[in-house]
PDB file of N, CA and C in Angstrom:
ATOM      1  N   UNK A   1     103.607 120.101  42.065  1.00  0.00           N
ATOM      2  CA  UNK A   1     103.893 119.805  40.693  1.00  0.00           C
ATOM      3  C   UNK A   1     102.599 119.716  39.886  1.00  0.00           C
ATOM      4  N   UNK A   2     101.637 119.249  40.376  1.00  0.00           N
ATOM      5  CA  UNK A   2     100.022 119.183  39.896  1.00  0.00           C
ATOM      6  C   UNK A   2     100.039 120.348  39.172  1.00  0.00           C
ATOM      7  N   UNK A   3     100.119 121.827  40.223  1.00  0.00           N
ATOM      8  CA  UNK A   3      99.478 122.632  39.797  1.00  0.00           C
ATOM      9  C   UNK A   3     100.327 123.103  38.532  1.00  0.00           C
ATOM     10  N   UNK A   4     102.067 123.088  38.948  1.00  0.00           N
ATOM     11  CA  UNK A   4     102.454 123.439  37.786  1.00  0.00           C
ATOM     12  C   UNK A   4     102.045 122.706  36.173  1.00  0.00           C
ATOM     13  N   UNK A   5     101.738 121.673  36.451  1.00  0.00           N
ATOM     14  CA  UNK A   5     101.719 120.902  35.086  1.00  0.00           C
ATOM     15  C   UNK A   5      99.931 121.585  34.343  1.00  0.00           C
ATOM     16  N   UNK A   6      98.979 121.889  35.476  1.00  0.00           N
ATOM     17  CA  UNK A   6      97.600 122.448  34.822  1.00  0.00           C
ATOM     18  C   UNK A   6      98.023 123.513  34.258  1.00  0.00           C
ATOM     19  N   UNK A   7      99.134 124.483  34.887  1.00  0.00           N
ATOM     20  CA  UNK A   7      99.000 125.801  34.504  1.00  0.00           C
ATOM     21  C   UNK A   7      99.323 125.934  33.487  1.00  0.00           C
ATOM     22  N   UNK A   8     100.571 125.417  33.029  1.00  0.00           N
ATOM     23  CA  UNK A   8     101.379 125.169  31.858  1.00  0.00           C
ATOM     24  C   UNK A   8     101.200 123.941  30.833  1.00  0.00           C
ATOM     25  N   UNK A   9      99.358 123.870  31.243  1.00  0.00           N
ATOM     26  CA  UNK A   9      99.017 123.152  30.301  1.00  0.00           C
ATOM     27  C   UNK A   9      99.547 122.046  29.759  1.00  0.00           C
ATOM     28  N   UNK A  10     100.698 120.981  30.747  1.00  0.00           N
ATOM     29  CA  UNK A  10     101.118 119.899  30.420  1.00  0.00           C
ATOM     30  C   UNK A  10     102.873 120.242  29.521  1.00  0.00           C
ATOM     31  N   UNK A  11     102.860 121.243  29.735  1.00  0.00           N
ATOM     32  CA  UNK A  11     104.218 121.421  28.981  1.00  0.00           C
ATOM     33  C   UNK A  11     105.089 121.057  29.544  1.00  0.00           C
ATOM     34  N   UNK A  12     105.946 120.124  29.114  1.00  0.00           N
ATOM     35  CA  UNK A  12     106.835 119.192  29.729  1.00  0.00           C
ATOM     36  C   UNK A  12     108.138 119.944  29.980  1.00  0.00           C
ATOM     37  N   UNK A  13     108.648 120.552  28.942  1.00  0.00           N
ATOM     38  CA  UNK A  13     109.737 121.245  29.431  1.00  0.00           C
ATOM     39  C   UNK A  13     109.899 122.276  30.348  1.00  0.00           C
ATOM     40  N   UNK A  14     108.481 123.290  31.133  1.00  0.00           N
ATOM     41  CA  UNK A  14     108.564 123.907  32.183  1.00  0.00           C
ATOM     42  C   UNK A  14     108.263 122.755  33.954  1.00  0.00           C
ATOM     43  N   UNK A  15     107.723 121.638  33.102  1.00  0.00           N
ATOM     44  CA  UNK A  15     107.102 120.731  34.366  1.00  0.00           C
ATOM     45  C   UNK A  15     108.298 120.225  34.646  1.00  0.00           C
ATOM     46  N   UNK A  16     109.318 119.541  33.960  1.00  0.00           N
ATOM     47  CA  UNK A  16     110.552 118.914  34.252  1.00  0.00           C
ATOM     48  C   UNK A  16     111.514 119.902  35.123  1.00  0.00           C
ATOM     49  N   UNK A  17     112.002 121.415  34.318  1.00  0.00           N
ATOM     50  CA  UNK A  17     112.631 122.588  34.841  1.00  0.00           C
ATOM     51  C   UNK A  17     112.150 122.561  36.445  1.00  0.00           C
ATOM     52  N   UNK A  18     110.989 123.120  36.656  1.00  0.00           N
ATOM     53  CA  UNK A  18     110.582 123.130  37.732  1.00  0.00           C
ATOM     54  C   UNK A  18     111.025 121.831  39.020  1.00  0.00           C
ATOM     55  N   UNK A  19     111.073 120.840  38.448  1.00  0.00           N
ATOM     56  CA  UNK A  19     110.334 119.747  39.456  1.00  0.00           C
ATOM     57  C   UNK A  19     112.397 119.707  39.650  1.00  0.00           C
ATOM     58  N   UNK A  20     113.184 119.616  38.396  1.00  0.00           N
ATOM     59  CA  UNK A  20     114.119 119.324  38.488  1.00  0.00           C
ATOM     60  C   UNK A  20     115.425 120.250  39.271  1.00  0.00           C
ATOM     61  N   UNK A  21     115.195 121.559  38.747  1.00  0.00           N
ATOM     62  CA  UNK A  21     115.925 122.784  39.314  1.00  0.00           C
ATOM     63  C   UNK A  21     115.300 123.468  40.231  1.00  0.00           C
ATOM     64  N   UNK A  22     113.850 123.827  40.398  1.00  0.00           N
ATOM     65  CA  UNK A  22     113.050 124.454  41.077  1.00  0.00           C
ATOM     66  C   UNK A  22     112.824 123.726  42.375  1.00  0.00           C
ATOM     67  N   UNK A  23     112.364 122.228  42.519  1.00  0.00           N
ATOM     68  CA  UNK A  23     112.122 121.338  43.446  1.00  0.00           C
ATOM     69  C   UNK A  23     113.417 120.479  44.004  1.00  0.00           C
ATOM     70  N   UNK A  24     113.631 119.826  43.355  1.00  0.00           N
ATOM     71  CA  UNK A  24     114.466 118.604  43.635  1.00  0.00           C
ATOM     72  C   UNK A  24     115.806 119.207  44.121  1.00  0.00           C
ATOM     73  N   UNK A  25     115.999 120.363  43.545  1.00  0.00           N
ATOM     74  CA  UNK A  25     117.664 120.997  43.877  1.00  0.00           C
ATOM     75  C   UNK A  25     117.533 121.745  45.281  1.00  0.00           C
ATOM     76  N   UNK A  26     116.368 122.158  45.549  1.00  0.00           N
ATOM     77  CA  UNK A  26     116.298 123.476  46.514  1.00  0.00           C
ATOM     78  C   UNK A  26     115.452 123.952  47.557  1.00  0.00           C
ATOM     79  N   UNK A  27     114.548 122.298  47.231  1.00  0.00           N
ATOM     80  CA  UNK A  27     113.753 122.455  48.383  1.00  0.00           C
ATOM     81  C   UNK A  27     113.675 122.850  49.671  1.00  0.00           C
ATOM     82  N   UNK A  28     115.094 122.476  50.022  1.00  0.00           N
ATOM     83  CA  UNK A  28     115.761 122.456  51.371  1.00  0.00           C
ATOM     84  C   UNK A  28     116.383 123.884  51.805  1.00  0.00           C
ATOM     85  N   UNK A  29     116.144 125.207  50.460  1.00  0.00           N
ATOM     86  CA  UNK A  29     115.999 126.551  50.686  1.00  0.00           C
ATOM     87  C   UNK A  29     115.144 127.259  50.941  1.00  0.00           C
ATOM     88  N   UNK A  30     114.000 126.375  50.934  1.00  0.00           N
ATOM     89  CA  UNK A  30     112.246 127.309  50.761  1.00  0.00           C
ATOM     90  C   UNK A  30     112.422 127.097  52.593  1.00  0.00           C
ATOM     91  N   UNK A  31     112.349 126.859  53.216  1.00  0.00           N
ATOM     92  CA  UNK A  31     112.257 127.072  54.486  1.00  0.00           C
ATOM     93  C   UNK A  31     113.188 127.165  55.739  1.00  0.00           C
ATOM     94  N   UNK A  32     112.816 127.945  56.687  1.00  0.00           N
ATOM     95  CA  UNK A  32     113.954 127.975  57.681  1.00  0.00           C
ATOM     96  C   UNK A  32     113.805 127.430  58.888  1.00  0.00           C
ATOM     97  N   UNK A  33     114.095 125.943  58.627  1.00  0.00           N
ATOM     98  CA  UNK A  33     113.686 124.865  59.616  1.00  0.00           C
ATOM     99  C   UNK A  33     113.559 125.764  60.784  1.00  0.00           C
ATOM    100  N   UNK A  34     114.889 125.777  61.712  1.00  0.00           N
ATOM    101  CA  UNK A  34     114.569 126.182  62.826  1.00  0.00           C
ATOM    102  C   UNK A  34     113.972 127.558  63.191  1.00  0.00           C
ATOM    103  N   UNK A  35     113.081 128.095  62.290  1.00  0.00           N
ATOM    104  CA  UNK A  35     112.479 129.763  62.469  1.00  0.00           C
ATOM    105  C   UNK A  35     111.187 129.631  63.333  1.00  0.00           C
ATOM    106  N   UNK A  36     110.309 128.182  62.901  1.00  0.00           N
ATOM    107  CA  UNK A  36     108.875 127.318  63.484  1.00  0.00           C
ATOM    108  C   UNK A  36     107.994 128.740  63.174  1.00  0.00           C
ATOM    109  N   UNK A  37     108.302 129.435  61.466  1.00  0.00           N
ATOM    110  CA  UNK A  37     107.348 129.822  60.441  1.00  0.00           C
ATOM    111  C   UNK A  37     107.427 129.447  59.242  1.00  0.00           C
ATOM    112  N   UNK A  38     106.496 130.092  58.583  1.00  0.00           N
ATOM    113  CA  UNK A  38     106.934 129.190  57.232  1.00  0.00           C
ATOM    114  C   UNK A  38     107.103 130.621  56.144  1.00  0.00           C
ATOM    115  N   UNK A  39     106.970 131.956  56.989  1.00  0.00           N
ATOM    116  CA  UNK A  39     107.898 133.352  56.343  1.00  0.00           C
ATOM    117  C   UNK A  39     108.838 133.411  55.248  1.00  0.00           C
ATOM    118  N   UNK A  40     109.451 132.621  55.161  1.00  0.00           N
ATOM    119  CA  UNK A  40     110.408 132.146  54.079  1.00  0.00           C
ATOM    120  C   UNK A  40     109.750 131.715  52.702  1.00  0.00           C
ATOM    121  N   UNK A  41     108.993 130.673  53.003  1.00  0.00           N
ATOM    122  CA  UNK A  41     108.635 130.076  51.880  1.00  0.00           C
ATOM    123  C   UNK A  41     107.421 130.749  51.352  1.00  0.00           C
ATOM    124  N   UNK A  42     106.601 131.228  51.953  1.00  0.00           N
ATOM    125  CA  UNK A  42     105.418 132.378  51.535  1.00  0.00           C
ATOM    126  C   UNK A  42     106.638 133.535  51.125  1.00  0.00           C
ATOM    127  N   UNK A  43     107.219 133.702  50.827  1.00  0.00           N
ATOM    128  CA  UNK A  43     108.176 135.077  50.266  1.00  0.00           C
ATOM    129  C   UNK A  43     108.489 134.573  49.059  1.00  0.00           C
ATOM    130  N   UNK A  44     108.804 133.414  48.680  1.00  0.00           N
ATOM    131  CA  UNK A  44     109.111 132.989  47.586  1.00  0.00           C
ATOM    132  C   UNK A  44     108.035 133.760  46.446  1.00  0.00           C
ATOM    133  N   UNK A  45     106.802 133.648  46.682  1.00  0.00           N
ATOM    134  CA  UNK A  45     106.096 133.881  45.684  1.00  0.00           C
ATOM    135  C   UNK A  45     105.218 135.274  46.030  1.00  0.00           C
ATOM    136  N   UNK A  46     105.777 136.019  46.474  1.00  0.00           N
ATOM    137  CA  UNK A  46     105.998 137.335  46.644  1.00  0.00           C
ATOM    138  C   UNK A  46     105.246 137.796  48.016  1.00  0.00           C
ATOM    139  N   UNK A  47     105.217 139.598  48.272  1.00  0.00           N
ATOM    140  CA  UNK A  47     104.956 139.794  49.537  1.00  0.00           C
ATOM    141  C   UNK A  47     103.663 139.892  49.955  1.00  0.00           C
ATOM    142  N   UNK A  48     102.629 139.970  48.793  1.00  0.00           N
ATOM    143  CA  UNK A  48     101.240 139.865  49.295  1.00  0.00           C
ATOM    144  C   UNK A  48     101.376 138.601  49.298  1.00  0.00           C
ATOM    145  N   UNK A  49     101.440 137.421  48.384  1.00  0.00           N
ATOM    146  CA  UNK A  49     101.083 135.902  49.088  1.00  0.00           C
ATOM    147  C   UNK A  49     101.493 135.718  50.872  1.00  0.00           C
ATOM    148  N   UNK A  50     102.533 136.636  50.815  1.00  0.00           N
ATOM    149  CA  UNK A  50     103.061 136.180  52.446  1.00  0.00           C
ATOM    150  C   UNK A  50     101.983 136.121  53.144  1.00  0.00           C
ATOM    151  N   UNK A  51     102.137 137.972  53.013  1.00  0.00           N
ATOM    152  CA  UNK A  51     101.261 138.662  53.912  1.00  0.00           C
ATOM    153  C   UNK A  51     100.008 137.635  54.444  1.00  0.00           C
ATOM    154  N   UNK A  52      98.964 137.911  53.051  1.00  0.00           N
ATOM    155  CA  UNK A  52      98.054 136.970  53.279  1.00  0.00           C
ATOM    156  C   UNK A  52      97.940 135.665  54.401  1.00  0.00           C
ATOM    157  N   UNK A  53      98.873 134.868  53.538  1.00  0.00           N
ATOM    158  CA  UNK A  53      99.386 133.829  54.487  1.00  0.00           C
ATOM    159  C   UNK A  53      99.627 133.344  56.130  1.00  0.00           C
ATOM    160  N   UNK A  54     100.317 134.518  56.356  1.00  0.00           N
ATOM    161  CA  UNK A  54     101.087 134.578  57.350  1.00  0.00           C
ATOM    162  C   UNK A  54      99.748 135.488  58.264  1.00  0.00           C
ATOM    163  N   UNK A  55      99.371 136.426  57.584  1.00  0.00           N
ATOM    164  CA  UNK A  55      98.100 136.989  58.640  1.00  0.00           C
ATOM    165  C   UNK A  55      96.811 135.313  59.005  1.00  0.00           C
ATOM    166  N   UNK A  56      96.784 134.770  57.746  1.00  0.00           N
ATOM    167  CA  UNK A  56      95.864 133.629  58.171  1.00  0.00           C
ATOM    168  C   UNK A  56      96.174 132.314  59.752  1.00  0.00           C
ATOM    169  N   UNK A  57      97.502 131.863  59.289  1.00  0.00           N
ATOM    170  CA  UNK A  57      98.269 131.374  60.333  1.00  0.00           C
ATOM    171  C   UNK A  57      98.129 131.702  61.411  1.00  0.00           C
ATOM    172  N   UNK A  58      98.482 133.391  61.754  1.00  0.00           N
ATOM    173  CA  UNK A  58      99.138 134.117  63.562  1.00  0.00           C
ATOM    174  C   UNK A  58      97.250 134.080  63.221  1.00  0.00           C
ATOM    175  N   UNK A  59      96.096 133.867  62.827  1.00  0.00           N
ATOM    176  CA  UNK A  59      94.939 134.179  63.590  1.00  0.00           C
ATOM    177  C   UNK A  59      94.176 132.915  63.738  1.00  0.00           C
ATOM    178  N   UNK A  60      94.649 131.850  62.828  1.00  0.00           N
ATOM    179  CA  UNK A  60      94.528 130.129  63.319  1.00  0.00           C
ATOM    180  C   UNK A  60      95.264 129.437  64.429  1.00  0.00           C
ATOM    181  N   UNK A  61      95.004 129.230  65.691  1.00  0.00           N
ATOM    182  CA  UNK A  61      96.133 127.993  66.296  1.00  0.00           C
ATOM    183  C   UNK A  61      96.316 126.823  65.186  1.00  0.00           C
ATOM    184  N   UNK A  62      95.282 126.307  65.126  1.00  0.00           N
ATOM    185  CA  UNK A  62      95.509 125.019  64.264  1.00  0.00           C
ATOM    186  C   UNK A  62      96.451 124.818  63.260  1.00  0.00           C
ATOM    187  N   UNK A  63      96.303 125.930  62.503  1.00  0.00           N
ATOM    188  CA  UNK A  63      97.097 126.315  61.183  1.00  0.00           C
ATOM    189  C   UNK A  63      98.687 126.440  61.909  1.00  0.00           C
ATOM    190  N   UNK A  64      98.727 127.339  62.411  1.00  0.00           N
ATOM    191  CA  UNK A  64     100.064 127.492  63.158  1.00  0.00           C
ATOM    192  C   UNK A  64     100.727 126.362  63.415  1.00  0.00           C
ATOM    193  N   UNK A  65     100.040 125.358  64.631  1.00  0.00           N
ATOM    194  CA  UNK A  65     100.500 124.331  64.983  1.00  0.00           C
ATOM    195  C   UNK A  65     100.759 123.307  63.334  1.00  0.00           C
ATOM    196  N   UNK A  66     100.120 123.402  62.989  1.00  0.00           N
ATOM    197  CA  UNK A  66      99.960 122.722  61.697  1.00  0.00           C
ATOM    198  C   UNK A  66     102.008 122.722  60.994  1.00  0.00           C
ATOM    199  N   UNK A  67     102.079 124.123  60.972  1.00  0.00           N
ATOM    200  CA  UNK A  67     102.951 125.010  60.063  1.00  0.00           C
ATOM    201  C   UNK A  67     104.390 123.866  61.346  1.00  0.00           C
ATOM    202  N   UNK A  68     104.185 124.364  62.554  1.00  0.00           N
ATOM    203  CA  UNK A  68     105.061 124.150  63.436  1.00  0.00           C
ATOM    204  C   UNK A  68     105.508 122.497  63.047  1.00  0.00           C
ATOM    205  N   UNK A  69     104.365 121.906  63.052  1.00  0.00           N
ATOM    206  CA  UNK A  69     104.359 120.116  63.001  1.00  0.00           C
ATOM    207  C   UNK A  69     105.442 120.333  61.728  1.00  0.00           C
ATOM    208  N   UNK A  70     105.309 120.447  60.817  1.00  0.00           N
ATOM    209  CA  UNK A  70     105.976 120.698  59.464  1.00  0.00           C
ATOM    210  C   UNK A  70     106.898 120.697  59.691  1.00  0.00           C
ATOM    211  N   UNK A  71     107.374 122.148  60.108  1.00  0.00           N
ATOM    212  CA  UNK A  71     109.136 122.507  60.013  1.00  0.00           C
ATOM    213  C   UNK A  71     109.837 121.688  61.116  1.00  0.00           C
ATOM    214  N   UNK A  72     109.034 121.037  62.424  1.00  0.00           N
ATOM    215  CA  UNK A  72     109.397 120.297  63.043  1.00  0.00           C
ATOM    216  C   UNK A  72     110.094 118.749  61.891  1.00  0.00           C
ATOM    217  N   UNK A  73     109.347 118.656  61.674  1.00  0.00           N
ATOM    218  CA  UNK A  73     109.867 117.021  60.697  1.00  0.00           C
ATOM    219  C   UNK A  73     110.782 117.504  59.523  1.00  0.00           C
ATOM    220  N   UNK A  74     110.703 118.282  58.983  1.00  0.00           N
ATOM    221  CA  UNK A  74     111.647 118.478  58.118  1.00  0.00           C
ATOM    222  C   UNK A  74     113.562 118.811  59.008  1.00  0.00           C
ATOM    223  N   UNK A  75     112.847 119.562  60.374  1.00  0.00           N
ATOM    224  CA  UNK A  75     114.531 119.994  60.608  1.00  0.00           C
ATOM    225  C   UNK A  75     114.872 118.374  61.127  1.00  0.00           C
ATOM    226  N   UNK A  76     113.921 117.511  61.576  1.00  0.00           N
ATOM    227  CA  UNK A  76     114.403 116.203  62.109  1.00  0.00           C
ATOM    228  C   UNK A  76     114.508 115.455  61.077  1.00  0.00           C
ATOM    229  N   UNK A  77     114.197 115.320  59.880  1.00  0.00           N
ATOM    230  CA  UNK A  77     114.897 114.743  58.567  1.00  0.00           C
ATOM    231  C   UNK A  77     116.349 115.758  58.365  1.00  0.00           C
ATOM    232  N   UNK A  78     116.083 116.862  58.269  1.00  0.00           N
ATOM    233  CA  UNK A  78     117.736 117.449  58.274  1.00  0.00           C
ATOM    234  C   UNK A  78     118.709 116.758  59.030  1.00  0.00           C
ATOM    235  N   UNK A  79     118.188 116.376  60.251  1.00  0.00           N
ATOM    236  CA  UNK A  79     119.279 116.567  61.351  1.00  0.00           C
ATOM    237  C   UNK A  79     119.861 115.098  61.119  1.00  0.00           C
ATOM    238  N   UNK A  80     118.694 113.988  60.533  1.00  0.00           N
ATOM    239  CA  UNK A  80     118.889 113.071  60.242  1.00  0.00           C
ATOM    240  C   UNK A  80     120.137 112.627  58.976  1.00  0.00           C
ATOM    241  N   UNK A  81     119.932 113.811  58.500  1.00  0.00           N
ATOM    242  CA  UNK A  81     120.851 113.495  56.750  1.00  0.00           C
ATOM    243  C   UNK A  81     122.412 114.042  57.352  1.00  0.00           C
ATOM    244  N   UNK A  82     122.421 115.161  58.133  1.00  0.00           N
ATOM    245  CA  UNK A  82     123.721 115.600  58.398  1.00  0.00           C
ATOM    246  C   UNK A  82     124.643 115.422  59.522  1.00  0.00           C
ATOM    247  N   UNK A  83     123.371 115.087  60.367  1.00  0.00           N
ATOM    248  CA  UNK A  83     124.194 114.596  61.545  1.00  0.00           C
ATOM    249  C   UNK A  83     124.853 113.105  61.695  1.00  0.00           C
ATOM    250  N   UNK A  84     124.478 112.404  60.630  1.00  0.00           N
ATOM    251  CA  UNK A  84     125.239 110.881  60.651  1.00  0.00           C
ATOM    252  C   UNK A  84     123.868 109.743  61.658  1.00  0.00           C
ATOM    253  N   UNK A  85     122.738 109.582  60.515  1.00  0.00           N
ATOM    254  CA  UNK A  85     121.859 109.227  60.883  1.00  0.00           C
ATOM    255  C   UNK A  85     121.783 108.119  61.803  1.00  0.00           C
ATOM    256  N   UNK A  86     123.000 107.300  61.346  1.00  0.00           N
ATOM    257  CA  UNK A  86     122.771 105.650  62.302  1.00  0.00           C
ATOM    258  C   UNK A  86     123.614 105.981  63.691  1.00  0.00           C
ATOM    259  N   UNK A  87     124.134 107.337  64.285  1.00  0.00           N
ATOM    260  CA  UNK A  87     124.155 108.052  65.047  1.00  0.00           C
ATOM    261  C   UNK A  87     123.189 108.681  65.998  1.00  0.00           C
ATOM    262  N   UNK A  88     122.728 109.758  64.945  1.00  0.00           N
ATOM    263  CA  UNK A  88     121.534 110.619  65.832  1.00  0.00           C
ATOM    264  C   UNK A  88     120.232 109.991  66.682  1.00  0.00           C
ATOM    265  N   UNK A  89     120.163 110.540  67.953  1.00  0.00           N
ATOM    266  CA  UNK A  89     119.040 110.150  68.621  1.00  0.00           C
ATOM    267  C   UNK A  89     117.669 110.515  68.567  1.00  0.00           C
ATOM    268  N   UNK A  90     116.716 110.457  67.793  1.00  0.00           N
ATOM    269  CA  UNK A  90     115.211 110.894  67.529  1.00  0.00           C
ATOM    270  C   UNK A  90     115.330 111.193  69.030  1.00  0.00           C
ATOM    271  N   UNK A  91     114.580 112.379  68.633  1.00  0.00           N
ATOM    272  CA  UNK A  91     114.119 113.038  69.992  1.00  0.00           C
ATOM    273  C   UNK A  91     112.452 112.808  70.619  1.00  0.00           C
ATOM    274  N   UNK A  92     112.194 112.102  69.575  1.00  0.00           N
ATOM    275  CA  UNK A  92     110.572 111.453  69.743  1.00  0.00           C
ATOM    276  C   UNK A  92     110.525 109.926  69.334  1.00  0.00           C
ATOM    277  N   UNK A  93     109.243 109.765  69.727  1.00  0.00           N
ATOM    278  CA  UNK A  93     109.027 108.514  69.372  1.00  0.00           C
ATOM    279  C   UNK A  93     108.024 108.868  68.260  1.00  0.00           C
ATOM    280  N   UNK A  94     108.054 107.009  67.795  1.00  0.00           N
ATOM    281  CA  UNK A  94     107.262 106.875  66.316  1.00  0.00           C
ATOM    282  C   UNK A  94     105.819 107.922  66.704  1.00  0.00           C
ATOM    283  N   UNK A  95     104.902 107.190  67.570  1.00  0.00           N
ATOM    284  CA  UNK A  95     103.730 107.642  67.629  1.00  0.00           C
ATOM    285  C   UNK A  95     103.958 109.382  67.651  1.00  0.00           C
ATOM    286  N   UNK A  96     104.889 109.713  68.680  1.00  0.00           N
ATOM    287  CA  UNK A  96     105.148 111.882  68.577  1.00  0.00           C
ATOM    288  C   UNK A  96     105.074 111.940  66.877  1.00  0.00           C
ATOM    289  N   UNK A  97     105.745 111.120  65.849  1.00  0.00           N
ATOM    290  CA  UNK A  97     106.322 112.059  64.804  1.00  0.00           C
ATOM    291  C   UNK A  97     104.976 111.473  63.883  1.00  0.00           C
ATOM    292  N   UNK A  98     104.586 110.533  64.004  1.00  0.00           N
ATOM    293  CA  UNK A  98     103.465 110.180  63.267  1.00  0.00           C
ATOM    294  C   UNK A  98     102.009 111.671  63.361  1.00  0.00           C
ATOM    295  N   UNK A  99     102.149 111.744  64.914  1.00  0.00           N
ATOM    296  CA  UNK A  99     100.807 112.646  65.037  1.00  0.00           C
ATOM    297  C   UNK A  99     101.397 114.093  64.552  1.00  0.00           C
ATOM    298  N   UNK A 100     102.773 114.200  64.776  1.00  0.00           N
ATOM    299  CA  UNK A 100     103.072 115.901  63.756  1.00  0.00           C
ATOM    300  C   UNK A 100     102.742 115.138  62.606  1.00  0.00           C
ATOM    301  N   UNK A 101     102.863 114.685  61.778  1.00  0.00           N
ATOM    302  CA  UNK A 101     102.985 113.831  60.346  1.00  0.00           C
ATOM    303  C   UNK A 101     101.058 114.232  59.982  1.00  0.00           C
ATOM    304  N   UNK A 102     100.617 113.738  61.024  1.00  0.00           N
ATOM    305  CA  UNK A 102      98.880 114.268  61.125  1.00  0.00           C
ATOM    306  C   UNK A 102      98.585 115.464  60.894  1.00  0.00           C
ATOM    307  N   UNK A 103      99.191 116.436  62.113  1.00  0.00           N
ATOM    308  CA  UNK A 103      99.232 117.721  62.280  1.00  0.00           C
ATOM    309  C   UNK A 103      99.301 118.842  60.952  1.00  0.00           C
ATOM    310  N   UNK A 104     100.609 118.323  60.418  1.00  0.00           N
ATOM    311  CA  UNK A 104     101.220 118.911  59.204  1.00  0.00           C
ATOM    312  C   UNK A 104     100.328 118.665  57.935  1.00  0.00           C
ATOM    313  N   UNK A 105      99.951 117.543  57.824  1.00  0.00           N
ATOM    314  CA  UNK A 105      99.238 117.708  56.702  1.00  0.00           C
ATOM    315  C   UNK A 105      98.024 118.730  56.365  1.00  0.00           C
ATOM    316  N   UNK A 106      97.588 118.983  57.746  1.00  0.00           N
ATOM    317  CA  UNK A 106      96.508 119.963  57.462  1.00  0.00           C
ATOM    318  C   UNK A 106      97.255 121.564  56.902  1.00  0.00           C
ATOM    319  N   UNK A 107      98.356 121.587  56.699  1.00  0.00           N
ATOM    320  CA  UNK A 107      99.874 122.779  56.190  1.00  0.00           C
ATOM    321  C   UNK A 107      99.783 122.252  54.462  1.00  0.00           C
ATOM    322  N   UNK A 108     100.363 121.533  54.582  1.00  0.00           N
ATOM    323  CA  UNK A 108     100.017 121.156  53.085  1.00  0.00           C
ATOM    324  C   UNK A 108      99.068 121.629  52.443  1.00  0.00           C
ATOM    325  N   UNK A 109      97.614 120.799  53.098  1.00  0.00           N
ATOM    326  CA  UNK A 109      96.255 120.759  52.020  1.00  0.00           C
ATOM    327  C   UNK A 109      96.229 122.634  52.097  1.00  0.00           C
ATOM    328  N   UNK A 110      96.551 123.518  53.326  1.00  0.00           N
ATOM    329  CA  UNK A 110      96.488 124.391  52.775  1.00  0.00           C
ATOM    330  C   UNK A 110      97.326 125.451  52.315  1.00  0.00           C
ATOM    331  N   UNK A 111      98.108 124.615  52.197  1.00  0.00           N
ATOM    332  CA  UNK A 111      99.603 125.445  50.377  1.00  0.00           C
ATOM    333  C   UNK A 111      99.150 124.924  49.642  1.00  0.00           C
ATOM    334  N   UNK A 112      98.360 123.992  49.582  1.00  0.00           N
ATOM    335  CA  UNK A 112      97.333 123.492  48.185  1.00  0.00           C
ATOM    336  C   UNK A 112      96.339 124.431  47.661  1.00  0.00           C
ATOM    337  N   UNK A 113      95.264 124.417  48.906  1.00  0.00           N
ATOM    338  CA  UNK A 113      94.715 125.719  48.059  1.00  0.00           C
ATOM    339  C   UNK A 113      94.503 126.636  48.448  1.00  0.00           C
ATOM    340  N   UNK A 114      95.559 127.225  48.753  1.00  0.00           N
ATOM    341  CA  UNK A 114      95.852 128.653  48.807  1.00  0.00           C
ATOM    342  C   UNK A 114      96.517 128.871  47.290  1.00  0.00           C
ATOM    343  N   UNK A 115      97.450 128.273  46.237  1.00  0.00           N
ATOM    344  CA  UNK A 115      98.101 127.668  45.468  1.00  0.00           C
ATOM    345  C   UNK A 115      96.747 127.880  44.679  1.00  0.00           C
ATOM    346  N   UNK A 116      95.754 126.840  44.550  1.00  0.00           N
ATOM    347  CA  UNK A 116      94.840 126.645  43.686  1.00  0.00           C
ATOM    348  C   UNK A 116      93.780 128.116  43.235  1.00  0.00           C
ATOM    349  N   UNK A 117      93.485 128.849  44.594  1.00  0.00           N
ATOM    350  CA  UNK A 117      92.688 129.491  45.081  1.00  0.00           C
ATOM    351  C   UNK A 117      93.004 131.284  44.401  1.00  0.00           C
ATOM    352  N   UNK A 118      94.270 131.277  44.889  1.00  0.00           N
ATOM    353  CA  UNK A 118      95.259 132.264  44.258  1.00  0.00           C
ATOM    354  C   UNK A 118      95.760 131.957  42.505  1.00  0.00           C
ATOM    355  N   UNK A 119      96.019 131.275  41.715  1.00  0.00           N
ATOM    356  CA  UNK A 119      95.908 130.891  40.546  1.00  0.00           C
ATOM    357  C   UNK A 119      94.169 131.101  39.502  1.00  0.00           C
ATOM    358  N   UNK A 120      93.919 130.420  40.512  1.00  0.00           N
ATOM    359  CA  UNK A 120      92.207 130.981  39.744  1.00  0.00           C
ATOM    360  C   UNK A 120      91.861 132.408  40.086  1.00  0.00           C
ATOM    361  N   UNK A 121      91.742 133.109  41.161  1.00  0.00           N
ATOM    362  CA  UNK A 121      91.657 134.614  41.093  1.00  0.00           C
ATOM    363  C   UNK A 121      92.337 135.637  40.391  1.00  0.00           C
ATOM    364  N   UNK A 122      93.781 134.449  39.683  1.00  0.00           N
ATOM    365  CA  UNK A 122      94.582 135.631  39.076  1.00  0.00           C
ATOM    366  C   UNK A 122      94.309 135.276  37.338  1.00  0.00           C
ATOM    367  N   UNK A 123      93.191 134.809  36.830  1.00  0.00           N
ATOM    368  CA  UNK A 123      92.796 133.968  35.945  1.00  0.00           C
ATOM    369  C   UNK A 123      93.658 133.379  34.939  1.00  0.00           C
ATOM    370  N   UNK A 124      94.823 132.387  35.884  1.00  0.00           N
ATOM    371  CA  UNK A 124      96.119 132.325  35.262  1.00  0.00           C
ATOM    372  C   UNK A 124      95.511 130.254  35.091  1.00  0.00           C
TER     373      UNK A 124
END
């Protein structure tokens, strides 16, 4: 949301759209939990971002594992929301999901700036 709000220069009515219809509604479409890539969501914003992407990943372990930690916690928050949470059995313990929780963030910082990196080269 950061970046959208720099790009658009604080304009509230594309920052809200976004965060509201773009984010909040559909997040849970940008990726295909159980795929353990993140192919999906690098497509969103077209096929060279993938590409790029996705060539960086298959030539990082780290990154990979990174990507994996990710879609790992998200399909175990899924499984959590649909399967009838005060039900379902975590298949890990705190400390397992904490260190993906570690893992993953290094996925983030870089959809951050890859995000940042790609925006300034396109002098947008």
């Amino acid at each position: 949301m950061k970046l959208i709000e720099e790009k658009t220069h604080g304009n509230q009515l594309i920052f809200h759209f976004a965060k509201n219809k773009g984010i909040s509604r559909q997040y849970h479409t940008f990726f295909n939990w159980r795929g353990r890539n993140a192919n999906q969501f690098f497509s969103l914003f077209g096929e060279e971002f993938k590409r790029k992407c996705s060539e960086k990943i298959n030539a990082e372990s780290e990154l990979d594992d990174a990507v994996r930690a990710f879609l790992d916690i998200g399909e175990t928050r899924n499984n959590l929301v649909h399967l009838n949470y005060a039900d379902y059995q975590l298949p890990k313990t705190s400390e397992e999901y904490y260190n993906l929780y570690v893992q993953a963030m290094k996925f983030i910082r870089y959809i951050e700036d890859e995000f940042n990196n790609y925006a300034c080269s396109n002098g947008t």
